[in-house]
N, C-alpha and C. Protein backbone atom coordinates (compact mmCIF):
# COMPACT_ATOMS: atom_id res chain seq x y z
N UNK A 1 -8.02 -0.94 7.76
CA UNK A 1 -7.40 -1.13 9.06
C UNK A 1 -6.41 0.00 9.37
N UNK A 2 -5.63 0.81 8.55
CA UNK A 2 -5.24 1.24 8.48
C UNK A 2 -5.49 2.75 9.23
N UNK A 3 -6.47 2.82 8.52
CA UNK A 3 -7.10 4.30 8.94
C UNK A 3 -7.88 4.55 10.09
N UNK A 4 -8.51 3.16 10.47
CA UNK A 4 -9.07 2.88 12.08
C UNK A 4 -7.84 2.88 12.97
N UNK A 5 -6.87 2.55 12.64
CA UNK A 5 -5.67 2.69 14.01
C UNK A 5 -5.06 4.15 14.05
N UNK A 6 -5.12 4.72 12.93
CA UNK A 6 -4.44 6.32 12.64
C UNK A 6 -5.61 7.10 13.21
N UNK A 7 -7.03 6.72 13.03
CA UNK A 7 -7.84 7.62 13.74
C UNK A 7 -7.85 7.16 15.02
N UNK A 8 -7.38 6.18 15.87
CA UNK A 8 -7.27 5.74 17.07
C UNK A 8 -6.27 6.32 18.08
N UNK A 9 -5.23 6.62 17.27
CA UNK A 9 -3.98 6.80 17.81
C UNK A 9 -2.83 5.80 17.88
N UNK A 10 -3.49 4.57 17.22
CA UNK A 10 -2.87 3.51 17.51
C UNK A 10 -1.43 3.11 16.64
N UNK A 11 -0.41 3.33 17.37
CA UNK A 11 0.55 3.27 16.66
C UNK A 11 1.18 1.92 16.25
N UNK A 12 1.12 0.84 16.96
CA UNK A 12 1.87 -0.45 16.31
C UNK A 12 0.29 -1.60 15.60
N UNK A 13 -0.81 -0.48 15.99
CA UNK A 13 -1.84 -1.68 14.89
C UNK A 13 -1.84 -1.04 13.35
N UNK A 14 -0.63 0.71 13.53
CA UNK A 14 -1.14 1.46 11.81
C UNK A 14 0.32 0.46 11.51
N UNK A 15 1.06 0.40 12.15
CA UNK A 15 2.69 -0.45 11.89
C UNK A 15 1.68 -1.27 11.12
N UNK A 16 1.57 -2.58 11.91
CA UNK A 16 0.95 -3.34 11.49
C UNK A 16 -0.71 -3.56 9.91
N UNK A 17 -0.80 -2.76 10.22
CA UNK A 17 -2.22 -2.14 8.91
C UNK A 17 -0.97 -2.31 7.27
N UNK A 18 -0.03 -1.37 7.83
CA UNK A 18 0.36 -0.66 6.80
C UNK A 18 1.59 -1.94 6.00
N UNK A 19 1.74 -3.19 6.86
CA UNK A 19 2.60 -4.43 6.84
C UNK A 19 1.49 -5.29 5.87
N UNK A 20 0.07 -5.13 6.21
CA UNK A 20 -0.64 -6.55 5.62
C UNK A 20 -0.65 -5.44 4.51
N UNK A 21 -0.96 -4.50 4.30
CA UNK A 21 -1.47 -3.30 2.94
C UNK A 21 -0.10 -3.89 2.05
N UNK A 22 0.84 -3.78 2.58
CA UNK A 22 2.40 -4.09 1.83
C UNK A 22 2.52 -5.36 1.29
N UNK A 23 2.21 -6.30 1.69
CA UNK A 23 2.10 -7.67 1.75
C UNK A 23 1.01 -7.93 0.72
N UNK A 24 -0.29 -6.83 0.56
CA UNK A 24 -1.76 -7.21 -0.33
C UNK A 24 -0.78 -7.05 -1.69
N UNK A 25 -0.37 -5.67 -1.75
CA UNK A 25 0.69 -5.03 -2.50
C UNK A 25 1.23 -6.45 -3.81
N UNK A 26 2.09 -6.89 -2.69
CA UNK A 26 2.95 -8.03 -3.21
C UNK A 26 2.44 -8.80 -3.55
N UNK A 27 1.32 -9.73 -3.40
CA UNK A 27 0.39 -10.63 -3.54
C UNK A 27 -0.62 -10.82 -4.94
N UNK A 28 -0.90 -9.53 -4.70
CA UNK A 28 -1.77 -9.19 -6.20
C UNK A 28 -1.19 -9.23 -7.30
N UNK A 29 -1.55 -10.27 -7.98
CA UNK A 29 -0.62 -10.47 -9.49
C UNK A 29 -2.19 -10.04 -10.28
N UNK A 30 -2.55 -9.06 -11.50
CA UNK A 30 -3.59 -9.23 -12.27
C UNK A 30 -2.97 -9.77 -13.61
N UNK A 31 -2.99 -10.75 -13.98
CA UNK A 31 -2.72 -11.07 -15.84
C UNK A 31 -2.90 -10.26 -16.61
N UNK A 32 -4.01 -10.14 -17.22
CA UNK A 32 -5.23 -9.56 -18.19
C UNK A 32 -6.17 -8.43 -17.61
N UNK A 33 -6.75 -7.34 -18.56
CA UNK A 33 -5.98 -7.04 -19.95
C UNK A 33 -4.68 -6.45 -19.54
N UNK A 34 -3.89 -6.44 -20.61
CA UNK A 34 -2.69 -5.64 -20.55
C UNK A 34 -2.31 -4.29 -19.75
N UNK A 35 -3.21 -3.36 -20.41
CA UNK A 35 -2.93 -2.27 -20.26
C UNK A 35 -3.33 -2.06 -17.95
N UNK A 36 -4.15 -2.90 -18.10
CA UNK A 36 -4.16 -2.90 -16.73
C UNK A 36 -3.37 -3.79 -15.80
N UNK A 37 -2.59 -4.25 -16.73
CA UNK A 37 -1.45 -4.95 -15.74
C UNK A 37 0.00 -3.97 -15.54
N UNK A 38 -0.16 -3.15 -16.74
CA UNK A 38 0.73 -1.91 -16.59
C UNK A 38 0.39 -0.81 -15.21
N UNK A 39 -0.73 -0.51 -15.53
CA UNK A 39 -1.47 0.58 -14.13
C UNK A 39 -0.98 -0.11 -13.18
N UNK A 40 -1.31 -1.38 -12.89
CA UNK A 40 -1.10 -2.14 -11.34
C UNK A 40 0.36 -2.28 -11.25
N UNK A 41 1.36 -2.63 -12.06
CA UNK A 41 2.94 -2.06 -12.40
C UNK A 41 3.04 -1.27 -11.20
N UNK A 42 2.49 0.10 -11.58
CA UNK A 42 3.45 1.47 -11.70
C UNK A 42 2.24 1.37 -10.07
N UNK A 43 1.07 1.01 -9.69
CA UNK A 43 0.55 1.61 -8.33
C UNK A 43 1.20 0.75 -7.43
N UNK A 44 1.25 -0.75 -7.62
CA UNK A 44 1.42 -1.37 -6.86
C UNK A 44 3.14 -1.23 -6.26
N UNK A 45 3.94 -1.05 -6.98
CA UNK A 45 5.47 -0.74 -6.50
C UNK A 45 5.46 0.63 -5.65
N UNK A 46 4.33 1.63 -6.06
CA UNK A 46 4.28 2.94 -5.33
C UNK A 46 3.69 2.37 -3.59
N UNK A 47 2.60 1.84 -3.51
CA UNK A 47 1.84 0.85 -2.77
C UNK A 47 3.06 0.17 -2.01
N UNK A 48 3.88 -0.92 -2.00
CA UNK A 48 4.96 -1.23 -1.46
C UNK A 48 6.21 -0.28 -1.02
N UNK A 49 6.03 0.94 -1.93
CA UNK A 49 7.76 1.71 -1.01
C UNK A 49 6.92 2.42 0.02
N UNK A 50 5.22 2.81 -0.27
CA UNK A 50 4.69 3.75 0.95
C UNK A 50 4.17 3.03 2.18
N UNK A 51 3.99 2.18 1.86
CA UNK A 51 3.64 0.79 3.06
C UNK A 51 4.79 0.36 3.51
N UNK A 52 5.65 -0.31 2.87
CA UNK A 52 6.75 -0.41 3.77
C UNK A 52 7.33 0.76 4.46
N UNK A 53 7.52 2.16 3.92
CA UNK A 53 7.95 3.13 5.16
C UNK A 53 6.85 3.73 6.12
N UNK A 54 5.40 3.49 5.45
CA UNK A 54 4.61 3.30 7.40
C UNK A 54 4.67 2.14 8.15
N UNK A 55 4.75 1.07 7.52
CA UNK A 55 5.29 0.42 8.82
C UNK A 55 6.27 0.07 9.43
N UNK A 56 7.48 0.74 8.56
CA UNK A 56 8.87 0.92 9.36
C UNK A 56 8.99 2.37 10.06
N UNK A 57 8.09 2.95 10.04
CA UNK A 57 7.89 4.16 11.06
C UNK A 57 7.46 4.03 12.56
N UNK A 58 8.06 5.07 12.79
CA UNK A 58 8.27 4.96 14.20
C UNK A 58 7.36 5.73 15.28
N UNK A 59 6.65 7.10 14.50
CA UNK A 59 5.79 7.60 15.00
C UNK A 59 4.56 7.35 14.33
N UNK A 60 3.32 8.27 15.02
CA UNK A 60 1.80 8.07 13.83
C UNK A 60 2.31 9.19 13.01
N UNK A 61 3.07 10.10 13.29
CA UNK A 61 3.27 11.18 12.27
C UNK A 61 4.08 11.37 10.85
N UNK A 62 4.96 9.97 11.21
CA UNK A 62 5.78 9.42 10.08
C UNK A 62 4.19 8.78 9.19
N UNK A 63 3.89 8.13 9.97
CA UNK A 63 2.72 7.27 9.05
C UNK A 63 1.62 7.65 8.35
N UNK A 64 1.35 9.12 9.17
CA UNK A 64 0.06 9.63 8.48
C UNK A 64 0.96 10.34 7.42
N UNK A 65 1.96 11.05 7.17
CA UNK A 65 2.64 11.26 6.15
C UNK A 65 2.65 10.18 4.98
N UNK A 66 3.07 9.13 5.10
CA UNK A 66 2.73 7.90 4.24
C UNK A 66 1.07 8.16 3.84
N UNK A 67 0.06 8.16 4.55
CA UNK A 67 -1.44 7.75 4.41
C UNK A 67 -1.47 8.57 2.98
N UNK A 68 -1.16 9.84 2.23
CA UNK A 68 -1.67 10.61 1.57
C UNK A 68 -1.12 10.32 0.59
N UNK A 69 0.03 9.37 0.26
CA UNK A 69 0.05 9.09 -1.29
C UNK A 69 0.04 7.66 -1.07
N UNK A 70 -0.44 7.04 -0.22
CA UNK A 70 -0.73 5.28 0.03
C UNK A 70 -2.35 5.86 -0.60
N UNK A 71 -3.40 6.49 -0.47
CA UNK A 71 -4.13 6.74 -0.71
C UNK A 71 -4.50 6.88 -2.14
N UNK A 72 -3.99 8.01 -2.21
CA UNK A 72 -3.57 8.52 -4.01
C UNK A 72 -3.36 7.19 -4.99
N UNK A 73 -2.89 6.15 -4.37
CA UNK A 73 -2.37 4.83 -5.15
C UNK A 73 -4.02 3.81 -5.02
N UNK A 74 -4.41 3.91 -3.66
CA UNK A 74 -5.54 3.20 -3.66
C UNK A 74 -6.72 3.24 -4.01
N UNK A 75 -7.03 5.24 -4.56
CA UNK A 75 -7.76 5.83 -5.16
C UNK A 75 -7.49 5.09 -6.92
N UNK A 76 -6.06 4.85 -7.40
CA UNK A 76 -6.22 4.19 -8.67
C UNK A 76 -6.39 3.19 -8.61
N UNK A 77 -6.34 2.38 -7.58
CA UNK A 77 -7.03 0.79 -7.60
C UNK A 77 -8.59 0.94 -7.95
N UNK A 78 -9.09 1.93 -7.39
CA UNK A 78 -10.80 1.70 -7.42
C UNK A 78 -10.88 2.21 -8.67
N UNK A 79 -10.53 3.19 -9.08
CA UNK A 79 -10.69 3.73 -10.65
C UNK A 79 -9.97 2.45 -11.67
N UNK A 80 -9.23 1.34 -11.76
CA UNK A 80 -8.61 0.90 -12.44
C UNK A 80 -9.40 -0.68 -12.22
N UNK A 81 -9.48 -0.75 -11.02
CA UNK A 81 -10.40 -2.69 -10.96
C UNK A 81 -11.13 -2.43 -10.01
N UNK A 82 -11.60 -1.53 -9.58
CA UNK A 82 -12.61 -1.52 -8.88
C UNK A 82 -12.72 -1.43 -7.56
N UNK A 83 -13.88 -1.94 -5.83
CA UNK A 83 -13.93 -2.13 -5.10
C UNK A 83 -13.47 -3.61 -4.55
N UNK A 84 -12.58 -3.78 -4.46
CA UNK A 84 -12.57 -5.78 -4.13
C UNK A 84 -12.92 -6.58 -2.95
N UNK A 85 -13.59 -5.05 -1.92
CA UNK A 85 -13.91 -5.78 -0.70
C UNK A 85 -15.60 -6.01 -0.68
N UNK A 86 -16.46 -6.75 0.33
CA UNK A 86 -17.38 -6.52 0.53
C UNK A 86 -18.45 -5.94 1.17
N UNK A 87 -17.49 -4.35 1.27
CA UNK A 87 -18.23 -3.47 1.70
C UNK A 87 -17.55 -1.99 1.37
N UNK A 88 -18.98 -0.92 1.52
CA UNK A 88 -18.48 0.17 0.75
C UNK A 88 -17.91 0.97 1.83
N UNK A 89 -16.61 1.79 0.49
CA UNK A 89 -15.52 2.38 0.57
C UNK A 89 -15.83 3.77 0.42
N UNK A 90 -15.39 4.65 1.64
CA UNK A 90 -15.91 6.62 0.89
C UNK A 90 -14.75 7.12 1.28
N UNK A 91 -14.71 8.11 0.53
CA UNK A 91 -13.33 8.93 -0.10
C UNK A 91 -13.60 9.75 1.11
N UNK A 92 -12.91 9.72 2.05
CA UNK A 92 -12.87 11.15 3.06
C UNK A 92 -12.24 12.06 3.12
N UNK A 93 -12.13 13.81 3.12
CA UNK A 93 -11.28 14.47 3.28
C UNK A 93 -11.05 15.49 4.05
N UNK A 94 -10.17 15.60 4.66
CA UNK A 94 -10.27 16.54 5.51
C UNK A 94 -9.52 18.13 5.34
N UNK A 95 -9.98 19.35 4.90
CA UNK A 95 -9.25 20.21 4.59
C UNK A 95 -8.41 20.87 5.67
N UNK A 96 -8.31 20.21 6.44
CA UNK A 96 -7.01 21.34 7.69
C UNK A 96 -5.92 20.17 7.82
N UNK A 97 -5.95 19.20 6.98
CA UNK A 97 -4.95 17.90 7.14
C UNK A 97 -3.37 18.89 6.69
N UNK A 98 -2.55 18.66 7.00
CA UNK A 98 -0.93 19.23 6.16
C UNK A 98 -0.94 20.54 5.91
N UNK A 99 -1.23 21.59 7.82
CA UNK A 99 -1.33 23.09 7.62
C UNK A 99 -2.04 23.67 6.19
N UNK A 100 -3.35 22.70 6.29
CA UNK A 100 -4.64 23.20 5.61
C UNK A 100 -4.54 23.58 3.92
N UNK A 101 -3.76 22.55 3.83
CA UNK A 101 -3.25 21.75 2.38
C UNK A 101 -4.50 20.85 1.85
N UNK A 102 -5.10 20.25 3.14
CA UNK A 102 -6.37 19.11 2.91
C UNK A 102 -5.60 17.84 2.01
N UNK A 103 -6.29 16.67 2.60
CA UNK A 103 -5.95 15.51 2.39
C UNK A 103 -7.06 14.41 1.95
N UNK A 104 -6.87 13.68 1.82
CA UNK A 104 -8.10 12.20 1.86
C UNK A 104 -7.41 11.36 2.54
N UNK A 105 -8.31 10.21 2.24
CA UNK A 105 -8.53 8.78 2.85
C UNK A 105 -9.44 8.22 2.54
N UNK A 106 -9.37 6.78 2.60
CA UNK A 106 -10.52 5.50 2.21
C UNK A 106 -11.16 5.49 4.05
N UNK A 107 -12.40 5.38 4.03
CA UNK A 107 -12.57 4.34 5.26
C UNK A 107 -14.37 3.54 4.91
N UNK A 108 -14.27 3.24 5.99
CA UNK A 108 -15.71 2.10 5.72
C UNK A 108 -16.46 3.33 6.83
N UNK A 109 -18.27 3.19 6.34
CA UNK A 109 -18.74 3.84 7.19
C UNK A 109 -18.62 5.11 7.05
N UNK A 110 -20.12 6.10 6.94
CA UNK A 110 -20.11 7.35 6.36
C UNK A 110 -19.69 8.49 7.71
N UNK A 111 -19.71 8.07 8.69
CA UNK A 111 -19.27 9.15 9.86
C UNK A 111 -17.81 9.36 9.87
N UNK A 112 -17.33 10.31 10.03
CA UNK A 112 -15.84 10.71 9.50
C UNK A 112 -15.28 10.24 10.35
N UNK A 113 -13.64 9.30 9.97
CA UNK A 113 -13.08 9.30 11.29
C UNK A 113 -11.85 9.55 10.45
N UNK A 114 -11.50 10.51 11.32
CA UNK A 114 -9.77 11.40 10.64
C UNK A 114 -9.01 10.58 11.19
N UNK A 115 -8.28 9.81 10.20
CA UNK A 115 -6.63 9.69 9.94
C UNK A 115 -5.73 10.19 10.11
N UNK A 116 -6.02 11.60 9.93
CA UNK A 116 -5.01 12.58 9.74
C UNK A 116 -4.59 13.29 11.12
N UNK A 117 -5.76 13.77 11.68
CA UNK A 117 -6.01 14.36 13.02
C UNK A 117 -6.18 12.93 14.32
N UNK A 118 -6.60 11.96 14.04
CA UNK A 118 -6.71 11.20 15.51
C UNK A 118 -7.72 11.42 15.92
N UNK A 119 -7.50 11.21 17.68
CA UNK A 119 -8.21 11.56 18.45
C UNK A 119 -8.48 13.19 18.88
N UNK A 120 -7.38 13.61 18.40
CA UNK A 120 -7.73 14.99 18.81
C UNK A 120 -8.69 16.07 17.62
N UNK A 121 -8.85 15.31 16.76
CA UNK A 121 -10.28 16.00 15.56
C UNK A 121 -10.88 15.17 14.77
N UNK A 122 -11.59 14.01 15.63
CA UNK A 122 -11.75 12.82 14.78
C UNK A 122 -12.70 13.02 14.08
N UNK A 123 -14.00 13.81 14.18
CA UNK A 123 -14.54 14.04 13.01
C UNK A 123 -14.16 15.10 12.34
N UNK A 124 -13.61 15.68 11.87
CA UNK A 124 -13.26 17.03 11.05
C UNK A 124 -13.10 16.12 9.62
N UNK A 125 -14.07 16.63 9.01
CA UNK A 125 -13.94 16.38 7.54
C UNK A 125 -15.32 16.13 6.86
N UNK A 126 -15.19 15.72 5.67
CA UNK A 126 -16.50 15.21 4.75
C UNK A 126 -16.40 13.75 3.97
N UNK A 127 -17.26 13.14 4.01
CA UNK A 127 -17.25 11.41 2.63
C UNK A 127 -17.43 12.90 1.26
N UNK A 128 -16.45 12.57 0.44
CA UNK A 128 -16.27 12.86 -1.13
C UNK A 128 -17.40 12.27 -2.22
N UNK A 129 -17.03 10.65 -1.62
CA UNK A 129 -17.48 9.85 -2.68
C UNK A 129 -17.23 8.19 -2.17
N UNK A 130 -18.28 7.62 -2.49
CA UNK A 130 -18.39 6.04 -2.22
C UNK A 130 -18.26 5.45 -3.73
N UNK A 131 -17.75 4.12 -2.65
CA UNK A 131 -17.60 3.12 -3.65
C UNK A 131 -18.46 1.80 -3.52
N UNK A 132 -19.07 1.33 -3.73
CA UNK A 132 -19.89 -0.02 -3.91
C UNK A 132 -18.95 -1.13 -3.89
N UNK A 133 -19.41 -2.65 -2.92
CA UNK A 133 -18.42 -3.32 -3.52
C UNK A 133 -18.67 -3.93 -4.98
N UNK A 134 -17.53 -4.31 -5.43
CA UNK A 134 -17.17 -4.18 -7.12
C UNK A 134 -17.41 -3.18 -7.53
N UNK A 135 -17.50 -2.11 -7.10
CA UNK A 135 -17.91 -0.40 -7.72
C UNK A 135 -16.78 -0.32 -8.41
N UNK A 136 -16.54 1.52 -9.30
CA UNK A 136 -15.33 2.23 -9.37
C UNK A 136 -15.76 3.66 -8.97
N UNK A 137 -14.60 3.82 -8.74
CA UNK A 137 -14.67 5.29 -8.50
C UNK A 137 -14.12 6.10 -9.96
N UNK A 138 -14.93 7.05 -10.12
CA UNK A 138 -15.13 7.77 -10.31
C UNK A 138 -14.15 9.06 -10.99
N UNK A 139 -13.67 9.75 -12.00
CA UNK A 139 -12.36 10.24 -12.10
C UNK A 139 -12.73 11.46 -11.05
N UNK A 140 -11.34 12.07 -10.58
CA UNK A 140 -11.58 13.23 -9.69
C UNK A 140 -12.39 14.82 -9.56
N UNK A 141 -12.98 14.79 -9.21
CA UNK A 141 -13.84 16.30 -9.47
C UNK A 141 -13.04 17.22 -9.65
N UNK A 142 -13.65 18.28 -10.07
CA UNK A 142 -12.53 19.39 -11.11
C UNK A 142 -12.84 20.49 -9.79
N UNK A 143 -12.68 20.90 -8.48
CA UNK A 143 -13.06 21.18 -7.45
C UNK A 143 -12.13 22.26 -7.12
N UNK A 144 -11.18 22.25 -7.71
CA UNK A 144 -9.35 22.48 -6.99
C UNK A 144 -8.85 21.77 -6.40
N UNK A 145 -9.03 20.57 -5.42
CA UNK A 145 -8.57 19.45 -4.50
C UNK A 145 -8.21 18.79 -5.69
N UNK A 146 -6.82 18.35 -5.30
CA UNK A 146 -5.92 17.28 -6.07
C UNK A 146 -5.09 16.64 -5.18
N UNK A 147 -5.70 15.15 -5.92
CA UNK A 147 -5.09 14.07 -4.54
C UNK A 147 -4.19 13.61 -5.42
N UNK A 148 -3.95 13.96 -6.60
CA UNK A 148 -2.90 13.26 -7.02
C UNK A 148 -1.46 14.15 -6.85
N UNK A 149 -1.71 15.34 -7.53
CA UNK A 149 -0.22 16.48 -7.16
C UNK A 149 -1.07 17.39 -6.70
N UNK A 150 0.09 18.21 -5.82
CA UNK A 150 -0.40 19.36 -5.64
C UNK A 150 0.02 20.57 -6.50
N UNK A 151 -0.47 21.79 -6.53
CA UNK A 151 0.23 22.61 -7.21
C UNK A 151 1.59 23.19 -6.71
N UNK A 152 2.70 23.88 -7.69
CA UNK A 152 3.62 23.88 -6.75
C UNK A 152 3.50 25.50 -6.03
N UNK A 153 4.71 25.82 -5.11
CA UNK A 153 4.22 27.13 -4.67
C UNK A 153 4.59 27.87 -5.65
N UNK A 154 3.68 29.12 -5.33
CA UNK A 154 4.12 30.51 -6.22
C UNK A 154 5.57 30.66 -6.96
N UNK A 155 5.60 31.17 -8.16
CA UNK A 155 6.91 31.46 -8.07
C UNK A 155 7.92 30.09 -8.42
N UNK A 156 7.43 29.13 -8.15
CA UNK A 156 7.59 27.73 -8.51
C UNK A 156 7.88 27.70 -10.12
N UNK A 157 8.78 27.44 -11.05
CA UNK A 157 8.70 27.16 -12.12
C UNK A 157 9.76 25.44 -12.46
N UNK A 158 9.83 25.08 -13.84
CA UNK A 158 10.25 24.31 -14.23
C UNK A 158 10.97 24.56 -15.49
């Protein structure tokens, strides 16, 4: 829902998207096994601070800022328990997203609809990779695209 109102333009249904996403967030308790109640720990609290600040945002531009590590978190849901809806999920990305940084997104349906861009470049992009429901995805292709960090700039040290 989320990504249908950001590719819409729609600003108080991504409010709203990004309120029930926050709310799934909170809701999802997994028990068992362990080690995957740790993963869901550390995504799901990431999942709640990035959902709650898209839908306490005020523009789509605050929100699509949120979309790219609300993503990154929902990309480890499918790698960690899977698809839980009943229907398939494709990794979309668009490389001119964040002055051509390139980004992703989940959406349903293989025709691109940018999140990132709206209405004004709604198809610009490619499906990565699907998910089946109860599928997983897949660990990340070794491509250079990293949805998890980026590299830092030049000159960048630690």
């Amino acid at each position: 829902a989320l990504q249908v109102a950001l590719a819409a333009d729609d600003l108080s249904g991504a409010q709203r998207a990004a309120a029930t996403l926050t709310q799934a967030a909170v809701e999802f308790q997994p028990s068992e096994p362990r080690d995957a109640v740790r993963v869901w720990e550390t995504l799901a609290r990431h999942l709640r601070m990035h959902g709650q600040q898209a839908s306490d945002a005020a523009s789509l531009e605050a929100i699509r800022a949120q979309l790219q590590p609300l993503t990154t978190q929902l990309l480890g849901v499918l790698r960690t328990f899977g698809n839980p809806t009943t229907a398939q999920l494709n990794l979309a990305y668009c490389p001119m997203a964040f002055d051509n940084q390139g980004a992703a997104w989940l959406q349903n349906g293989e025709s691109i609809d940018n999140a990132y861009f709206g209405t004004g470049m709604r198809t610009c992009g490619s499906v990565r990779a699907s998910v089946a429901p109860g599928g997983y995805l897949g660990p990340p292709p070794d491509d250079g695209v990293r949805e998890e960090r980026r590299a830092p700039p030049a000159g960048h040290q630690h």
